[in-house]
C-alpha atoms as a PDB file:
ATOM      1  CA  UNK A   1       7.680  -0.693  57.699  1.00  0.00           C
ATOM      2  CA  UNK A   2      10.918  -0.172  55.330  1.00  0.00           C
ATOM      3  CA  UNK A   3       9.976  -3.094  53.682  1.00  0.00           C
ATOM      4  CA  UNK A   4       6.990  -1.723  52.646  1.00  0.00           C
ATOM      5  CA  UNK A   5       8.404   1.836  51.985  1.00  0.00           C
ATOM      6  CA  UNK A   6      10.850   0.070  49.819  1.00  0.00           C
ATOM      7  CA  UNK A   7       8.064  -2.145  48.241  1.00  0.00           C
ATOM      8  CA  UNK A   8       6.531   0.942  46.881  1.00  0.00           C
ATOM      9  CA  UNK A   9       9.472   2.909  45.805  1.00  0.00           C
ATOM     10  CA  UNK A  10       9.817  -0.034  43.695  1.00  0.00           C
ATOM     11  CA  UNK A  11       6.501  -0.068  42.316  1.00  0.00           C
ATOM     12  CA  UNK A  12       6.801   3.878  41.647  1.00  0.00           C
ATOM     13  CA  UNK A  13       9.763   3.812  39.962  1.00  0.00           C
ATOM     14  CA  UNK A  14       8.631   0.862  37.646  1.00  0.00           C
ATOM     15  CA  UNK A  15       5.885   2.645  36.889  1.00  0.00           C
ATOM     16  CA  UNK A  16       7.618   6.172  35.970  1.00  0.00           C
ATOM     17  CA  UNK A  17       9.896   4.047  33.434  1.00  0.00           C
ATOM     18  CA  UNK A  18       6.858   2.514  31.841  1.00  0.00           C
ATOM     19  CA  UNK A  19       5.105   5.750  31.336  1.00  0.00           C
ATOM     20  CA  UNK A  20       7.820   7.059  29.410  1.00  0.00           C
ATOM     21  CA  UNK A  21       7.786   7.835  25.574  1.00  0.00           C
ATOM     22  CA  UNK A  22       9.829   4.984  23.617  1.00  0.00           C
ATOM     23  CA  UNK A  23      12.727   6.241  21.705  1.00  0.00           C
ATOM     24  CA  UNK A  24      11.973   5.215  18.114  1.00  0.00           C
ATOM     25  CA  UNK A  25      14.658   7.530  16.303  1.00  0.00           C
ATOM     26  CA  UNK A  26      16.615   4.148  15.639  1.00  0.00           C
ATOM     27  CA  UNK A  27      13.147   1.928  14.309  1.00  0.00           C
ATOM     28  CA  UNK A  28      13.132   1.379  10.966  1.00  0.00           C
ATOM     29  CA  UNK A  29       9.609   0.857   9.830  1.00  0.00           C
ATOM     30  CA  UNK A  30       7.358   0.299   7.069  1.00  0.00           C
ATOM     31  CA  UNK A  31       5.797   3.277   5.395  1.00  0.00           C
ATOM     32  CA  UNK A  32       2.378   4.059   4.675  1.00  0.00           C
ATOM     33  CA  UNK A  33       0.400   2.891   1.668  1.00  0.00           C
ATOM     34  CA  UNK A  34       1.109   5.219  -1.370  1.00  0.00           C
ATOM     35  CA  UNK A  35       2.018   3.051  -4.179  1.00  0.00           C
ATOM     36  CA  UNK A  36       0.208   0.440  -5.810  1.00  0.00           C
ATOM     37  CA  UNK A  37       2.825  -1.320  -8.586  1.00  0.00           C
ATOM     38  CA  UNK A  38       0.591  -3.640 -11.217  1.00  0.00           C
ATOM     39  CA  UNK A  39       1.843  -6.193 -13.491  1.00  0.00           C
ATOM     40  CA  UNK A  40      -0.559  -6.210 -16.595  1.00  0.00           C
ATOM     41  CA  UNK A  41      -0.899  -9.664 -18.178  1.00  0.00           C
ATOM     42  CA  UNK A  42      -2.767  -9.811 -21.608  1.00  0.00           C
ATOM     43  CA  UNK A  43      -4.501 -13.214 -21.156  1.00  0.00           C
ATOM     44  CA  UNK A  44      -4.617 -14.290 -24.783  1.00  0.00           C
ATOM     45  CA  UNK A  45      -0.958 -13.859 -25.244  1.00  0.00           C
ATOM     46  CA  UNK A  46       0.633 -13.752 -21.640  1.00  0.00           C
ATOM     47  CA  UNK A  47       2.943 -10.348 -22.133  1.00  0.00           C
ATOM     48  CA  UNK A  48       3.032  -7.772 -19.884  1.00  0.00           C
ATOM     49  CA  UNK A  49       0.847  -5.270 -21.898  1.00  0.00           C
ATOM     50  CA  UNK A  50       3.399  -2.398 -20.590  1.00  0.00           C
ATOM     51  CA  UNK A  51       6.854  -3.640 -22.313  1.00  0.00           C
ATOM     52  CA  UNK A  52       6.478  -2.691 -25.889  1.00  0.00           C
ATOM     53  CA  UNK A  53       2.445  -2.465 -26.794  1.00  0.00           C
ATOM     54  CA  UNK A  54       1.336   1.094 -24.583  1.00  0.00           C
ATOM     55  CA  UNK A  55       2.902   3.531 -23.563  1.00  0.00           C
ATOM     56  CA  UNK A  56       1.667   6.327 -20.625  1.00  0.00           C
ATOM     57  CA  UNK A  57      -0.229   8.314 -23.009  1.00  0.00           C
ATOM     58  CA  UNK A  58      -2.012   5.470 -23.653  1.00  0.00           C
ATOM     59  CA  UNK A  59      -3.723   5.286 -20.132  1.00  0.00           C
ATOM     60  CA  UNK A  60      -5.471   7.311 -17.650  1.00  0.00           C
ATOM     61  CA  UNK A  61      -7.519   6.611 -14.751  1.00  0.00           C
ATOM     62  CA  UNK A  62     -11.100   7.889 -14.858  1.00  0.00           C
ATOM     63  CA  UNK A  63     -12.034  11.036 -12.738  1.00  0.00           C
ATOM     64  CA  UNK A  64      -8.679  11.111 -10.563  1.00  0.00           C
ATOM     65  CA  UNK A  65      -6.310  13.768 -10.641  1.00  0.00           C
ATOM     66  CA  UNK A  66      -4.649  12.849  -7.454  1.00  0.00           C
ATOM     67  CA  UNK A  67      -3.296   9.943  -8.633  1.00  0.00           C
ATOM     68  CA  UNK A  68       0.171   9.773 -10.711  1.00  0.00           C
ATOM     69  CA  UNK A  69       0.439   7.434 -13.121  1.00  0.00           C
ATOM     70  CA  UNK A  70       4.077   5.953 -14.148  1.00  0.00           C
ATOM     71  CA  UNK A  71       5.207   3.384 -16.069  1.00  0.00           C
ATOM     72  CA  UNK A  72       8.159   2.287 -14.463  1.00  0.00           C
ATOM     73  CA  UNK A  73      10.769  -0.007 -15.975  1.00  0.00           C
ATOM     74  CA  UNK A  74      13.342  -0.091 -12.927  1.00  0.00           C
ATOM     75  CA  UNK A  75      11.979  -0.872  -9.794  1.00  0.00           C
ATOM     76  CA  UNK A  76      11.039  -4.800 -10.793  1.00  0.00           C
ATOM     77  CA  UNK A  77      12.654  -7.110 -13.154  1.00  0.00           C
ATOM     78  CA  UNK A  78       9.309  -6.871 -15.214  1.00  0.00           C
ATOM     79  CA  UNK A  79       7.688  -3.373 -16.596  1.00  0.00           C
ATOM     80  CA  UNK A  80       5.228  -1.869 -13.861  1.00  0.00           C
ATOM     81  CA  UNK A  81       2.502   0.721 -13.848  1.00  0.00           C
ATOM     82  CA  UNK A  82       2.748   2.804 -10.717  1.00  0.00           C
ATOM     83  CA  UNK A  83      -0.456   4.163  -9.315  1.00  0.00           C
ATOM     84  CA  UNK A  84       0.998   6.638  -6.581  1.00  0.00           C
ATOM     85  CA  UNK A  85      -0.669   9.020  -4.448  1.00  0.00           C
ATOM     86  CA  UNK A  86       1.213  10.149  -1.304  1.00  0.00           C
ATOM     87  CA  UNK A  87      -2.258  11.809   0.717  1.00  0.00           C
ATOM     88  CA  UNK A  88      -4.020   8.932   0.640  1.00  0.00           C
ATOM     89  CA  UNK A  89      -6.134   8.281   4.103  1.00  0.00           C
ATOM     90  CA  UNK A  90      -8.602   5.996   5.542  1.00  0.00           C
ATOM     91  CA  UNK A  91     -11.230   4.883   3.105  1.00  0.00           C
ATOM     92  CA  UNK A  92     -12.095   3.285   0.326  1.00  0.00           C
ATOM     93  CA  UNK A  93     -11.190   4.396  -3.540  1.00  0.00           C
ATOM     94  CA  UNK A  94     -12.631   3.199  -6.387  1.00  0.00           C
ATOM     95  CA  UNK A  95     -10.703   3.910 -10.341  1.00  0.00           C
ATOM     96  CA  UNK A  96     -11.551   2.919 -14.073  1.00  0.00           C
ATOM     97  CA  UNK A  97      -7.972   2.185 -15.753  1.00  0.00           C
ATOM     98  CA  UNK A  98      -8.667   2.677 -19.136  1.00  0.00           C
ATOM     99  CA  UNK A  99      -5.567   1.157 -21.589  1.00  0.00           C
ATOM    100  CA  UNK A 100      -5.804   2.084 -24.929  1.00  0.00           C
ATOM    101  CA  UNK A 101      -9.392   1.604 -26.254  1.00  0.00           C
ATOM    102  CA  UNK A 102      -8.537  -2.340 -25.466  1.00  0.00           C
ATOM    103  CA  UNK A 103      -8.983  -2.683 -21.782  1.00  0.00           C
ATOM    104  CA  UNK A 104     -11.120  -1.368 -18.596  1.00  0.00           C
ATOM    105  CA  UNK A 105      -9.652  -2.288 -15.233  1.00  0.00           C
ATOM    106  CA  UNK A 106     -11.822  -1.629 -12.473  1.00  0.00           C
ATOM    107  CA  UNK A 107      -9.611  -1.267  -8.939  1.00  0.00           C
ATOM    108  CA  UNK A 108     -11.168  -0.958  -5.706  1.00  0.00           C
ATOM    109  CA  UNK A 109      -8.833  -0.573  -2.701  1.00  0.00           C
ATOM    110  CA  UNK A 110      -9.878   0.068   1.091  1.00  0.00           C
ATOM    111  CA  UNK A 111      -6.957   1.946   3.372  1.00  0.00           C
ATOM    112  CA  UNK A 112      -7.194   1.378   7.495  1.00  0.00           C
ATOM    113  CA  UNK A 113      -4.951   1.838   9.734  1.00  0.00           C
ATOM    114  CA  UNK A 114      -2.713  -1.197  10.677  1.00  0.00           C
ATOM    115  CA  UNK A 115      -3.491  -0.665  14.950  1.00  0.00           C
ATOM    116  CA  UNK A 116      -1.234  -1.885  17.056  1.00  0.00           C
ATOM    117  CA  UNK A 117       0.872   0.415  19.659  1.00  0.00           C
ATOM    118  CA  UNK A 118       4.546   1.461  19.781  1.00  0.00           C
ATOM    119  CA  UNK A 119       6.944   2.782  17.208  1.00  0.00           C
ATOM    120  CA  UNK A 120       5.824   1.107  13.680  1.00  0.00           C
ATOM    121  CA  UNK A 121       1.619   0.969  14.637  1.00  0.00           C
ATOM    122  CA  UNK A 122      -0.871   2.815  12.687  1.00  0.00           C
ATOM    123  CA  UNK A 123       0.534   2.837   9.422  1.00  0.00           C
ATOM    124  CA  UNK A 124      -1.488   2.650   6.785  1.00  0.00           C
ATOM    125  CA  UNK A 125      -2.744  -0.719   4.749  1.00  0.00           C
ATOM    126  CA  UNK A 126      -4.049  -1.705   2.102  1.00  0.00           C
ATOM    127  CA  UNK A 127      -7.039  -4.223   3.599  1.00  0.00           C
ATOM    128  CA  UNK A 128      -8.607  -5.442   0.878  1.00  0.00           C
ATOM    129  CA  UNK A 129      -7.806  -4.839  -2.944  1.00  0.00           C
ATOM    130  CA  UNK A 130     -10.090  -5.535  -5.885  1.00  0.00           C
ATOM    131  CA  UNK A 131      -8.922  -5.166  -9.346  1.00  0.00           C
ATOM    132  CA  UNK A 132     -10.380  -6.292 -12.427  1.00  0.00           C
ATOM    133  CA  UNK A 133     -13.324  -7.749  -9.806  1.00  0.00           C
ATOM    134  CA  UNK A 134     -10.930 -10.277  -8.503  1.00  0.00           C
ATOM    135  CA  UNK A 135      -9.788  -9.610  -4.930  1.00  0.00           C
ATOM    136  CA  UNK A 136      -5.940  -9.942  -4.579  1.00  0.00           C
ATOM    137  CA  UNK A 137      -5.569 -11.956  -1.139  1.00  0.00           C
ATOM    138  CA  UNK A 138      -2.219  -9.932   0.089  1.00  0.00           C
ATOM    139  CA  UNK A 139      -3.022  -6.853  -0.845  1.00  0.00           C
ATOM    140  CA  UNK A 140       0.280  -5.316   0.621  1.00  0.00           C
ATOM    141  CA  UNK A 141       2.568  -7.098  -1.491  1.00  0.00           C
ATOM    142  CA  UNK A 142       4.638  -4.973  -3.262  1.00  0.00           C
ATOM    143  CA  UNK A 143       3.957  -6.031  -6.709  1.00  0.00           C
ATOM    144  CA  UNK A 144       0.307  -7.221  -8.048  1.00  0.00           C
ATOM    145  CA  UNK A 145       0.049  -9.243 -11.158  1.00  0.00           C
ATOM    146  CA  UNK A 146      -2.975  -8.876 -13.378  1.00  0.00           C
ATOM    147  CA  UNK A 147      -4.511 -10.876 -15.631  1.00  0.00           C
ATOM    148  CA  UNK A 148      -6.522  -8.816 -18.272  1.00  0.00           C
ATOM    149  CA  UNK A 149      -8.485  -9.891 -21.202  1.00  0.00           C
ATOM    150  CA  UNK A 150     -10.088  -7.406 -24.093  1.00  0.00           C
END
């Protein structure tokens, strides 16, 4: 009999411990989607469109005012353009870039949630990305290069 009383103390307090909350105030983790950083290769001459040819009031993105659009110079060793948007959710987003009257980049991007459980799950992705109608196979890289042609 204390054998089994002891058996199940054993199993109760195992169980209390794993139905406590983890403490993830010392987890670094990864933070949601909410910056897309592109790369924009002319394809006839192979320079980042971005360094010395348009600047941001050259560009816009069609029908989005949630989006912020920066041309960023210090984040990468090359010149970027940021697309940013810190509400983005779950879904799927579709944007014209228009450059100039030179170039029209269509960019698709669909945002889930990564799953998982514990401290870094349920962040969210980017799961698939589709710009200029070519889909970029890691999508969550940092930065994208794109090759554009007028």
């Amino acid at each position: 009999m204390n054998k089994l009383l002891f058996l199940l103390s054993l199993v109760f307090i195992f169980n209390c411990e794993s139905l406590q909350k983890e403490d993830c105030s010392t987890v670094l983790c990864v933070g949601n989607f909410s910056v897309l950083y592109l790369e924009l290769i002319d394809e006839s001459t192979e320079e980042n469109i971005l360094e010395e040819r348009y600047s941001i009031a050259d560009i816009q993105l069609v029908d989005d005012t949630e989006v912020a659009l920066v041309i960023d110079s210090t984040s990468f060793p090359v010149t970027t353009l940021q697309l940013r948007n810190d509400d983005w959710t779950v879904g799927t987003y579709q944007y014209t870039l228009l450059i100039g009257n030179d170039f029209e980049i269509p960019i698709e991007i669909d945002l889930a949630l990564s799953g998982g459980s514990g401290c870094c799950s349920n962040i969210l992705i980017a799961e698939r990305l589709n710009i200029n109608n070519q889909n970029i196979s890691e999508p969550n890289n940092i930065l994208i290069q794109v090759q554009i042609a007028e």
